[in-house]
Protein backbone atom coordinates (compact mmCIF):
# COMPACT_ATOMS: atom_id res chain seq x y z
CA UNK A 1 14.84 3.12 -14.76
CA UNK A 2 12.93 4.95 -12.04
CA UNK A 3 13.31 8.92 -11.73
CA UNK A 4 16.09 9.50 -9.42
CA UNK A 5 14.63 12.06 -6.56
CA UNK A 6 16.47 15.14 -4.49
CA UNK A 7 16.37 12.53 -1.78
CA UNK A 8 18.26 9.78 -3.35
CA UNK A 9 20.98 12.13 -4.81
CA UNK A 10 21.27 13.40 -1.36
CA UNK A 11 21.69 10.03 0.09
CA UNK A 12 25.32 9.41 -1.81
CA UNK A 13 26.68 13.33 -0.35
CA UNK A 14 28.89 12.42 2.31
CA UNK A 15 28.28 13.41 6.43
CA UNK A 16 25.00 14.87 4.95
CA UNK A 17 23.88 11.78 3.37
CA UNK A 18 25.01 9.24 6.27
CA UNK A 19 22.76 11.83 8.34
CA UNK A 20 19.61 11.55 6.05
CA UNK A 21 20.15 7.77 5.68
CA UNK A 22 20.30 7.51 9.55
CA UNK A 23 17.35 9.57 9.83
CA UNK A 24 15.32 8.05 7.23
CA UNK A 25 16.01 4.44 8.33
CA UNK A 26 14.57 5.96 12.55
CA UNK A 27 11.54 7.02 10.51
CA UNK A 28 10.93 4.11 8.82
CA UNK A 29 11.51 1.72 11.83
CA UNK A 30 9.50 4.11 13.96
CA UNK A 31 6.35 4.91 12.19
CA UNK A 32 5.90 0.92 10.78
CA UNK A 33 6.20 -0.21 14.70
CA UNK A 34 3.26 2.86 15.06
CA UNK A 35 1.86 1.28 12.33
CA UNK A 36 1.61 -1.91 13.90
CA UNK A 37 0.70 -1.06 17.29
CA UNK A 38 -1.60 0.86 15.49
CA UNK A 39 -3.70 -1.86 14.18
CA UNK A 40 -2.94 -4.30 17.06
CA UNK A 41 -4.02 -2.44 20.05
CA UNK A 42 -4.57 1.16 19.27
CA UNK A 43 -7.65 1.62 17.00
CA UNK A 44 -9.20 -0.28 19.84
CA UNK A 45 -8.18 1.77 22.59
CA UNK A 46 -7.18 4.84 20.82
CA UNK A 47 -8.90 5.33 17.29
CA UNK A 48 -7.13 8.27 16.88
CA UNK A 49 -3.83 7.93 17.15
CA UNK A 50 -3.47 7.94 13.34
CA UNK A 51 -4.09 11.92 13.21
CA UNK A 52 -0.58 12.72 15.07
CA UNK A 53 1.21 9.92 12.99
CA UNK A 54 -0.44 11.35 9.77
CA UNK A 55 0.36 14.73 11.32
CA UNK A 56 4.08 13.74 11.80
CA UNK A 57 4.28 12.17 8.46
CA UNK A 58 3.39 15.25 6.60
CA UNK A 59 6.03 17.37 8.48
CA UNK A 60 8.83 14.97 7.77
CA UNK A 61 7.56 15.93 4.16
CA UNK A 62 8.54 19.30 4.77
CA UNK A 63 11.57 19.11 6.85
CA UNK A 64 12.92 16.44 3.99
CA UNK A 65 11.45 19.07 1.45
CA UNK A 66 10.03 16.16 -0.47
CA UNK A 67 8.58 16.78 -3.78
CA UNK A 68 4.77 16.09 -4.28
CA UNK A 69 5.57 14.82 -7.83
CA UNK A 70 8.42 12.64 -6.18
CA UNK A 71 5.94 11.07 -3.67
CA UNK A 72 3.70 10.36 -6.32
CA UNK A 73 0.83 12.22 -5.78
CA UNK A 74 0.42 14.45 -9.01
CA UNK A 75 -0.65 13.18 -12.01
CA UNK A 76 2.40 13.61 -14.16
CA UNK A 77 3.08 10.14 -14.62
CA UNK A 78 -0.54 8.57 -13.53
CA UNK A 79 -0.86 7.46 -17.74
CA UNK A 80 2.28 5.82 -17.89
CA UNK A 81 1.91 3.99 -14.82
CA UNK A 82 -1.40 2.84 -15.61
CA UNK A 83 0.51 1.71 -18.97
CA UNK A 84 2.27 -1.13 -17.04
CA UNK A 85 -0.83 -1.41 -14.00
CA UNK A 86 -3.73 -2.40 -16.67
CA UNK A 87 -1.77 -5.67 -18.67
CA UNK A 88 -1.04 -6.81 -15.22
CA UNK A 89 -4.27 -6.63 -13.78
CA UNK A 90 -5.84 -8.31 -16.31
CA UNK A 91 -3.55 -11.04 -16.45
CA UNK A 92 -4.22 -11.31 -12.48
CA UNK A 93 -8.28 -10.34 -12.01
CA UNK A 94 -9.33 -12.22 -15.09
CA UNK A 95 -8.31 -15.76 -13.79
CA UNK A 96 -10.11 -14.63 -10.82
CA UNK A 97 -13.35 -13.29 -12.36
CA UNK A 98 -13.42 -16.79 -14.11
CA UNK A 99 -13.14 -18.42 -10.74
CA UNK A 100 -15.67 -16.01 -8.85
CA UNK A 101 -18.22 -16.99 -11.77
CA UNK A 102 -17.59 -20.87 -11.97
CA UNK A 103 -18.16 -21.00 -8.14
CA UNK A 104 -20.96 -18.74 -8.47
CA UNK A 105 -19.38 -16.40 -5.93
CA UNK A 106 -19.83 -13.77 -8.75
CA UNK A 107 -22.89 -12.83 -10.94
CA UNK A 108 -23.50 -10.26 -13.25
CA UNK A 109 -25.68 -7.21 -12.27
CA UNK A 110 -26.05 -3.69 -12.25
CA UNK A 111 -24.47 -2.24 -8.78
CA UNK A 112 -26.35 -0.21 -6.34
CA UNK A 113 -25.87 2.42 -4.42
CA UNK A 114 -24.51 0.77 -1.26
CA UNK A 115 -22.45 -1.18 -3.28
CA UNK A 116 -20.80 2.11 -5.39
CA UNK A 117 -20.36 3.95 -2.30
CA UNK A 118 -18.86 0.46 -0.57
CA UNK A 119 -16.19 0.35 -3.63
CA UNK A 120 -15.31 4.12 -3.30
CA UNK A 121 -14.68 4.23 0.07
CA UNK A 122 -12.37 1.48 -0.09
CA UNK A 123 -10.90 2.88 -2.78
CA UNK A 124 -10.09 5.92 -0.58
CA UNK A 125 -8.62 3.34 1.81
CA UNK A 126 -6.40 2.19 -0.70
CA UNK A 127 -4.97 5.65 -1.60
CA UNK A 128 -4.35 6.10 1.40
CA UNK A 129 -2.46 2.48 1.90
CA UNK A 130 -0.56 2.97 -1.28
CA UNK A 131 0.37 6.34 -0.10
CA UNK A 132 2.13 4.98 3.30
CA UNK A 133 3.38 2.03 1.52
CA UNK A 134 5.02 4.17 -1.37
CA UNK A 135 5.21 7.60 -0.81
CA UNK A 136 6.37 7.44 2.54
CA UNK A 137 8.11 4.04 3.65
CA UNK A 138 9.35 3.25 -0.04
CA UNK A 139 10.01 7.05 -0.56
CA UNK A 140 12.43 6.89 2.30
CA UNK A 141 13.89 3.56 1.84
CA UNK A 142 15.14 4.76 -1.29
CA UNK A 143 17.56 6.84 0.96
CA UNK A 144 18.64 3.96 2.96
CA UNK A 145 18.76 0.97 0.95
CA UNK A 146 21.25 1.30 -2.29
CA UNK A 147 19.39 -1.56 -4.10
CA UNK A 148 16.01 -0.53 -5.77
CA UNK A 149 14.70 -3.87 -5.83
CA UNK A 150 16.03 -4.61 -2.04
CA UNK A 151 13.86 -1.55 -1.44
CA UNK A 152 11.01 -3.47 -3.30
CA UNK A 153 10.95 -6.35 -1.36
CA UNK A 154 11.24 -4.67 1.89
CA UNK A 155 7.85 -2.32 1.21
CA UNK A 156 6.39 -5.46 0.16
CA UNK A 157 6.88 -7.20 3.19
CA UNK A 158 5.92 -4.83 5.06
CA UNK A 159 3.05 -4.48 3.16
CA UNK A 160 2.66 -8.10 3.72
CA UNK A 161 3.26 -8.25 7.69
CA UNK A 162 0.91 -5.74 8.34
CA UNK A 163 -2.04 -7.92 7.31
CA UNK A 164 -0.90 -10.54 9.42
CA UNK A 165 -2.69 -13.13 10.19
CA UNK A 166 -4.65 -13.20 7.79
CA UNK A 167 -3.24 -15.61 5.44
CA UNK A 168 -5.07 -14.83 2.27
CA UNK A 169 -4.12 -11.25 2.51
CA UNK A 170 -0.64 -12.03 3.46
CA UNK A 171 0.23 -13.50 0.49
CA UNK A 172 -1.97 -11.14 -1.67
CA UNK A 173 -0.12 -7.84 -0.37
CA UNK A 174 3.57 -9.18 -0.08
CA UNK A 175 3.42 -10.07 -3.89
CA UNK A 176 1.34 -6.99 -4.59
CA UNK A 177 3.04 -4.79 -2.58
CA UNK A 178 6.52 -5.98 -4.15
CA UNK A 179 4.66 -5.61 -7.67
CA UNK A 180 2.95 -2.10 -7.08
CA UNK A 181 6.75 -0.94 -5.31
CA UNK A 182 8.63 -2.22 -8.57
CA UNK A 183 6.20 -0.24 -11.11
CA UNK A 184 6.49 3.05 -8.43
CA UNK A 185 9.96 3.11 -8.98
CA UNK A 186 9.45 4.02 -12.38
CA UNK A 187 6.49 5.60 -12.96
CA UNK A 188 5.64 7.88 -9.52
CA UNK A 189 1.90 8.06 -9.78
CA UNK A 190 -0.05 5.90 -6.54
CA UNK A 191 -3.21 6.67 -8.29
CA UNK A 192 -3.16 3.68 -10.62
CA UNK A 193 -1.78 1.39 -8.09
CA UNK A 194 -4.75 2.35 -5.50
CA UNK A 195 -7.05 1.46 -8.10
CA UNK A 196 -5.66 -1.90 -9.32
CA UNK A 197 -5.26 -2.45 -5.36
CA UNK A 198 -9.30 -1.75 -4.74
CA UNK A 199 -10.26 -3.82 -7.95
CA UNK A 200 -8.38 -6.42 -6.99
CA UNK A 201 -9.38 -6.89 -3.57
CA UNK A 202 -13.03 -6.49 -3.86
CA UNK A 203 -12.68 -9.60 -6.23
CA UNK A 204 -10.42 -11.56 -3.83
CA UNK A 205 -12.72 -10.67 -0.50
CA UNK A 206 -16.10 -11.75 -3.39
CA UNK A 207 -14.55 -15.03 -4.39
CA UNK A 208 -12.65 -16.12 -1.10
CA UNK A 209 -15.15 -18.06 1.55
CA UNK A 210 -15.40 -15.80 4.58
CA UNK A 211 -14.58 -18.49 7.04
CA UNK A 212 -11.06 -18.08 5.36
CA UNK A 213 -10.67 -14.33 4.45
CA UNK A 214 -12.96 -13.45 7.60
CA UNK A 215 -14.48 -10.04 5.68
CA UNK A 216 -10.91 -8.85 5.05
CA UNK A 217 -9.97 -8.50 8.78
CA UNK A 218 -6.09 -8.05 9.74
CA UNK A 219 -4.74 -8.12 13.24
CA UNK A 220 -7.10 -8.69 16.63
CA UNK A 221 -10.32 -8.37 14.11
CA UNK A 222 -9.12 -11.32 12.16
CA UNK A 223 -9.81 -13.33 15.32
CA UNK A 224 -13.31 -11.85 16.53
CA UNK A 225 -14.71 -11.20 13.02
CA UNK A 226 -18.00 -13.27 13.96
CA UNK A 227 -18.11 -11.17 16.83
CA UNK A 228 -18.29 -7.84 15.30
């Protein structure tokens, strides 16, 4: 079972855990619609918007008094996550490895430098996704919904709808996202999980045509890839 945090024991304590499940549940529902609007209208009209929504995010650490080891950003239990993240990514990217390379979407070669830097930024990207999707939203759904696996599902579709339309990636990140939640319960490490997420979808966005995947694109982009 998953380590039980100050936040989850707090959840069961009477008025003051009705108030931090109320509380909890406003954030989540607030900062996913920010979310949203985020990458429907916003990062067109207002790129930076994210700074006061990463800026409130890190004070509801604080005023919850949330653990960094609890949110999964130490390395305390980075091994034994990766443990459980490696079998399963090979059982999932080597299927798709053999695909890339029968279709001849994939061919062996040294990388370059565009191509290294491409992979680590996107790996930063995915730290930072993983981060949202399990240090913050799953962190505090833990407080609201008494179900672990209920929790689960819910961070992965969320995960899922905020890659909407794009159907490749909707499907992709709802399993994942349900998959990376379940191992987070038990081993609190995001570090793992951001890498298995950037592996994996550098594969799927090699091997999937663009006319379908349109260069990874969620939300308005999806639409006007070709035009950008």
């Amino acid at each position: 079972m998953g380590a039980v945090t100050s936040t989850e024991r707090l959840a069961g304590n009477g008025g003051d855990g009705l108030a931090l499940r109320i509380s909890s549940a406003l954030e989540v529902l607030v900062f996913y619609a920010f979310t949203l609007e985020f990458i429907w209208r916003w990062q067109y009209t207002y790129r930076h918007a994210w700074i006061p929504m990463l800026a409130a995010i890190v004070a509801s650490h604080f005023l919850h008094h949330d653990r960094l080891r609890d949110l999964g950003l130490t390395w305390n239990e980075a091994r034994a996550s990766a443990s459980v993240v490696l079998p399963l990514a090979i059982a999932v990217f080597v299927p798709i490895l053999v695909f890339g390379f029968a279709r001849g979407a994939l061919m062996l070669s040294l990388p370059d430098e565009r191509t290294l830097a491409g992979f680590v930024g996107y790996l930063i990207w995915c730290a930072c996704q993983q981060y949202l999707a399990q240090s913050f939203f799953h962190h505090r759904l833990r407080s609201v919904v008494t179900s672990p696996h209920l929790s689960s599902l819910l961070v992965g579709l969320m995960f899922g709808a905020a890659h909407i339309p794009n159907p490749v990636l909707i499907v992709a990140t709802t399993l994942g996202g349900f998959i990376m939640a379940e191992i987070f319960l038990r081993h609190r490490s995001i570090w793992p999980l951001a890498l298995a997420q950037a592996v994996g979808g550098f594969l799927l966005g090699a091997v999937t045509p663009a006319s379908l995947i349109h260069h990874m694109r969620v939300g308005p982009g999806y639409f006007y890839y070709l035009l950008r």
